[in-house]
Protein backbone atom coordinates (compact mmCIF):
# COMPACT_ATOMS: atom_id res chain seq x y z
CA UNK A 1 104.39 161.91 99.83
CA UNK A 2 102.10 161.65 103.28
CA UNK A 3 101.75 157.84 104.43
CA UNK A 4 98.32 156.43 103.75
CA UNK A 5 95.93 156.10 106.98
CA UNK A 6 93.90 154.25 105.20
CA UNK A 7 93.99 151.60 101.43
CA UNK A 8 91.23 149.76 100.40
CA UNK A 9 91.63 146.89 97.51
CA UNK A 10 88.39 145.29 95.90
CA UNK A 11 86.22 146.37 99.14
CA UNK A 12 83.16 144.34 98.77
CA UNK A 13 79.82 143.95 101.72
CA UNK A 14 77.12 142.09 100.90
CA UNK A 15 74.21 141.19 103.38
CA UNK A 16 71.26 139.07 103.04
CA UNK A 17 72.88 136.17 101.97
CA UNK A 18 74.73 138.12 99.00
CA UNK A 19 71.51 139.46 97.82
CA UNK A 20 72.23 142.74 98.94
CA UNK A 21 75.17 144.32 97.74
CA UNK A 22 76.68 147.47 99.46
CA UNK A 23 80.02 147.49 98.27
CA UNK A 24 81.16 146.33 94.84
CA UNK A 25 84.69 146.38 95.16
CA UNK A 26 86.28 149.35 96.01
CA UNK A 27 90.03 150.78 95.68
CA UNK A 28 90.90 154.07 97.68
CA UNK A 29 93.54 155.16 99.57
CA UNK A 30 93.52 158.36 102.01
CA UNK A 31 96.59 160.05 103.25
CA UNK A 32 97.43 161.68 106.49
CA UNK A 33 96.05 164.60 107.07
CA UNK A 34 93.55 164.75 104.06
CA UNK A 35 89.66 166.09 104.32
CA UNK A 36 88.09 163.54 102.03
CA UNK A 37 83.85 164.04 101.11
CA UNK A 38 82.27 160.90 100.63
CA UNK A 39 78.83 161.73 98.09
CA UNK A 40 76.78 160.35 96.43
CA UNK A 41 72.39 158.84 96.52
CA UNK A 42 71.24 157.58 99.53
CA UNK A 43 71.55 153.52 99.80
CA UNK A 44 75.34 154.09 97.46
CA UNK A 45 77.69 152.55 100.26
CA UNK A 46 78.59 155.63 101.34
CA UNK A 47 77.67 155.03 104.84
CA UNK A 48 78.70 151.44 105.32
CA UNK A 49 81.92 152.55 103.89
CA UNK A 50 82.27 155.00 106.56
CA UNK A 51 81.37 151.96 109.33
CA UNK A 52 84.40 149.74 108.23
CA UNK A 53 86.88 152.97 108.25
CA UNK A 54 85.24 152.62 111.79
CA UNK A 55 85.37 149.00 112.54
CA UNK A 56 81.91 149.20 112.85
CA UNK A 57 81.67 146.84 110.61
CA UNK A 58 83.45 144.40 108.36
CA UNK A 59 83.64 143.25 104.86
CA UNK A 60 82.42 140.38 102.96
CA UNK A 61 85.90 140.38 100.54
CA UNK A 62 88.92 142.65 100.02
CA UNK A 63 91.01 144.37 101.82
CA UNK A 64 91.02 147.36 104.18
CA UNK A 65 94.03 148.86 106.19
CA UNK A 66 94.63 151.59 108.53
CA UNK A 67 98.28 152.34 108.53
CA UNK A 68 99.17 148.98 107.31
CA UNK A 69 97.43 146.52 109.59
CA UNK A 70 94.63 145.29 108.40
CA UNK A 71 90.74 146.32 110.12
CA UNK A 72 89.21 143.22 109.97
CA UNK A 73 91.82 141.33 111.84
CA UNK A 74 92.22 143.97 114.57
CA UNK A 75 91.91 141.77 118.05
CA UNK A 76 89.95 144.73 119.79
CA UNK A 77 88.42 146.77 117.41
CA UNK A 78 86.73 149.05 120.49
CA UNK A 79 90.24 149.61 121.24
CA UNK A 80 91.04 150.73 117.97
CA UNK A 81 87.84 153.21 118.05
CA UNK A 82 88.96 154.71 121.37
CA UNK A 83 92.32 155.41 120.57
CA UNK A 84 92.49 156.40 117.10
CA UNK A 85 89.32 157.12 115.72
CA UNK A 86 86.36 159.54 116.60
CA UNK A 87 83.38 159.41 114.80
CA UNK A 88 80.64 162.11 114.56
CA UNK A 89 76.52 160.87 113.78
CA UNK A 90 73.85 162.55 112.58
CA UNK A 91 71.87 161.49 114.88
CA UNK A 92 73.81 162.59 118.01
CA UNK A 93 74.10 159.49 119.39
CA UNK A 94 73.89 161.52 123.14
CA UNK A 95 72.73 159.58 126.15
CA UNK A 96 69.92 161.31 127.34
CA UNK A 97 70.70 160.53 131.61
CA UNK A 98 74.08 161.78 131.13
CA UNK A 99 75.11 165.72 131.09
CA UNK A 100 76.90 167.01 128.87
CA UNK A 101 80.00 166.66 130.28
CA UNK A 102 79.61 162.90 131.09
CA UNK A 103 78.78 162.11 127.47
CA UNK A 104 81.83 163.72 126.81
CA UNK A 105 83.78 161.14 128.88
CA UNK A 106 82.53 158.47 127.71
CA UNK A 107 84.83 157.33 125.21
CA UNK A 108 87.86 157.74 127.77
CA UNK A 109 86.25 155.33 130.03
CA UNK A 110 88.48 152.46 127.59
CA UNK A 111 91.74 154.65 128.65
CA UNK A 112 93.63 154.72 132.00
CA UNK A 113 92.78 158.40 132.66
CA UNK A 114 91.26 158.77 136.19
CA UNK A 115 88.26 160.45 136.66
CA UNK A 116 89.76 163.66 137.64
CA UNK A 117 91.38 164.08 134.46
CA UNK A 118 88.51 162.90 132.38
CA UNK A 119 86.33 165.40 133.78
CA UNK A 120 89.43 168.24 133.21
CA UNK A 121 89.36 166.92 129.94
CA UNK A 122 85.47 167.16 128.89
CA UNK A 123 85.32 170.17 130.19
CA UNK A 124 88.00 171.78 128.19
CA UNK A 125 86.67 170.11 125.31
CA UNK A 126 83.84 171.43 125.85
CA UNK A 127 85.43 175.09 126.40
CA UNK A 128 87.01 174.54 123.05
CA UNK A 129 83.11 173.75 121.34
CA UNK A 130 81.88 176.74 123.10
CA UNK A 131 79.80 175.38 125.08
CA UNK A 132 81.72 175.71 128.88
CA UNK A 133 78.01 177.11 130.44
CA UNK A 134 76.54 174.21 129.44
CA UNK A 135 78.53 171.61 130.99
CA UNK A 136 75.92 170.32 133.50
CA UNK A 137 72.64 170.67 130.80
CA UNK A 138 71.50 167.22 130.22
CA UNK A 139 70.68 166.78 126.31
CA UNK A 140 66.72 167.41 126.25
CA UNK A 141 68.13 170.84 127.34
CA UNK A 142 70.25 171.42 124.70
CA UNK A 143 69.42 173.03 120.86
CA UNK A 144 70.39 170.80 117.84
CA UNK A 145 73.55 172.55 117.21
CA UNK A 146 73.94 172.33 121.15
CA UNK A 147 74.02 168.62 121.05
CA UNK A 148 75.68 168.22 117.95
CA UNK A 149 78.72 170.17 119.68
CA UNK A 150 78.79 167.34 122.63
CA UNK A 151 78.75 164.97 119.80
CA UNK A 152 82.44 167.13 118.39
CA UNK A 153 83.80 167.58 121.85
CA UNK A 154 83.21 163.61 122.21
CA UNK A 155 84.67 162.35 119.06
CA UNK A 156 87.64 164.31 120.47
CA UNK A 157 87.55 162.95 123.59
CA UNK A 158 90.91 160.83 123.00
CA UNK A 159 92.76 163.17 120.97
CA UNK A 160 92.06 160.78 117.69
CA UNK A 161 93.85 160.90 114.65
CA UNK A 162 91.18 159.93 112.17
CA UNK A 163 87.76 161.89 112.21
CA UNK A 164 84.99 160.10 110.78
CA UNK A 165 81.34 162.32 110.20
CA UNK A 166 78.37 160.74 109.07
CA UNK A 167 76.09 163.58 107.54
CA UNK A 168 77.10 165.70 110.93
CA UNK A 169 74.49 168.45 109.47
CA UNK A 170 72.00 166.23 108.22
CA UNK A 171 69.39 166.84 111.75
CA UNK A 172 70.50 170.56 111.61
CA UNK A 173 68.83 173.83 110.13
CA UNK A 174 70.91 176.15 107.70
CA UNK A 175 72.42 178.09 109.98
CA UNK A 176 73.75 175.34 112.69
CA UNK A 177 74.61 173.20 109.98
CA UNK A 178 76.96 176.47 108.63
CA UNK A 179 78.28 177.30 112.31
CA UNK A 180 78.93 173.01 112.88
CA UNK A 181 81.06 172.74 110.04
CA UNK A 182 82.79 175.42 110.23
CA UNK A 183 84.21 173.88 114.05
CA UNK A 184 84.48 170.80 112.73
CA UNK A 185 86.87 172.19 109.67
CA UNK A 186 88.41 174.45 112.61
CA UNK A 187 89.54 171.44 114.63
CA UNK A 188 90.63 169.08 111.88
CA UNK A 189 92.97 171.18 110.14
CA UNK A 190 94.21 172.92 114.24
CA UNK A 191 94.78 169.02 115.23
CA UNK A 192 96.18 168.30 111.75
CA UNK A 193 93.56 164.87 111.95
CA UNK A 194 92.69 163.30 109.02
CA UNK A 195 88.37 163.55 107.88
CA UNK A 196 86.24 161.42 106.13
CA UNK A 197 82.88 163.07 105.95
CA UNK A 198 80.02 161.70 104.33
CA UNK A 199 77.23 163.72 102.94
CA UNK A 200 74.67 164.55 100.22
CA UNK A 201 74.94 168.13 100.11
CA UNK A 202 77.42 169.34 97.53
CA UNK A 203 78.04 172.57 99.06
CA UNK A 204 79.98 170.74 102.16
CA UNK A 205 81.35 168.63 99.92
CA UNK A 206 83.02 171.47 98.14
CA UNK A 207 84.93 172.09 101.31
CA UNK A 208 86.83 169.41 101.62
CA UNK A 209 89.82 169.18 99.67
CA UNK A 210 89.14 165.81 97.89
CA UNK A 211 85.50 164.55 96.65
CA UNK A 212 85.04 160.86 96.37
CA UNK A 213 81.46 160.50 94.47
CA UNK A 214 79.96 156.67 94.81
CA UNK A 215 76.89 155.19 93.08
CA UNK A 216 75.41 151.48 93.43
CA UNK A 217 78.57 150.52 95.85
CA UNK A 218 81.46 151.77 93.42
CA UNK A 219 83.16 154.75 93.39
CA UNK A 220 82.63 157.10 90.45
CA UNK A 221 84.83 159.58 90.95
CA UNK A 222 87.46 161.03 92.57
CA UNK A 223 88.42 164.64 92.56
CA UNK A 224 90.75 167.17 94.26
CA UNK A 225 88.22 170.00 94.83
């Protein structure tokens, strides 16, 4: 049986003073190596689950471990995103003054790497995206799909074990959004990293090899595809 990355017990976020409830206590655990879709309407919890896998952010109650130690009592949790965990947004998330290859580095900058190496690195991260000829484009340059690939090649920018995507299609038309998760499926299962991808569309979901369906902050479901 693979170790558990992460277990959740009775998960619970509220905000606005507890009228607001996100998360109504939720149980999961996901194993090493596992490509887990998170579904489900938009305002479920499936996103703010997603952000304490992250250590973006932190619940109200419960409990929520990543290989035994628990998230919310991490001492550097921007440590414990730039070593183990890369996470992938919709949105890009690119800053628009750096090329592509510095937004690549970005995430090393909380390593010891010099800058020789990080910019060896990027580069070959960004070989391994396709996008080597477009090292030096700055991101108003770039297509959707373009950017989206600086947004992979950065999540792996510190060789993470954990892969976190928040709708990584969601900004991207048919075809991109075909081509993007095909890499991303590529890389996880070459790198052997464990995926929690969140989306709305059923087809991706189908892809993965487990389906965990939430509604009003509870998990409904959850299915081996």
């Amino acid at each position: 049986m693979k170790p558990h990355v992460f277990a959740a017990v009775g998960l619970k976020k509220e905000f606005d003073d507890g009228r607001v409830q996100a998360l109504r206590g939720v149980d999961f655990s996901i194993a090493q190596g596992e490509f887990v879709a998170i579904t489900g309407p938009s305002g479920c919890g499936k996103t703010t689950l997603l952000q304490m896998l992250g250590a973006l952010d932190f619940p109200s109650s419960g409990t929520l471990h990543y290989r035994g130690n628990s998230i919310p009592d991490l001492p550097e949790p921007a440590a414990y995103r730039a070593r183990e965990i890369g996470i992938i947004f919709q949105a890009f998330n690119l800053l628009p003054t750096f090329t592509a290859l510095e937004n690549v580095q970005i995430p090393m900058f909380e390593t010891d790497m010099r800058a020789a190496e990080r910019k060896e690195r990027a580069g070959l991260l960004l070989k391994s995206v396709g996008l080597a000829e477009r090292r030096d484009h700055f991101p108003a340059k770039l297509s959707g799909g373009e950017r989206q690939r600086v947004a992979i090649a950065r999540s792996l920018a510190n060789s993470p074990s954990v892969l976190l995507a928040d709708e990584p299609t969601g900004n991207l038309d048919s075809e991109n959004a075909h081509l993007i998760l095909d890499l991303i499926i590529r890389l996880q299962r070459e790198q052997n990293m464990t995926l929690v991808l969140v989306t709305h569309d059923s087809g991706i979901a189908q892809r993965a090899s487990r389906v965990v369906h939430m509604k009003d902050g509870r998990i409904v479901s959850d299915l081996a595809t």
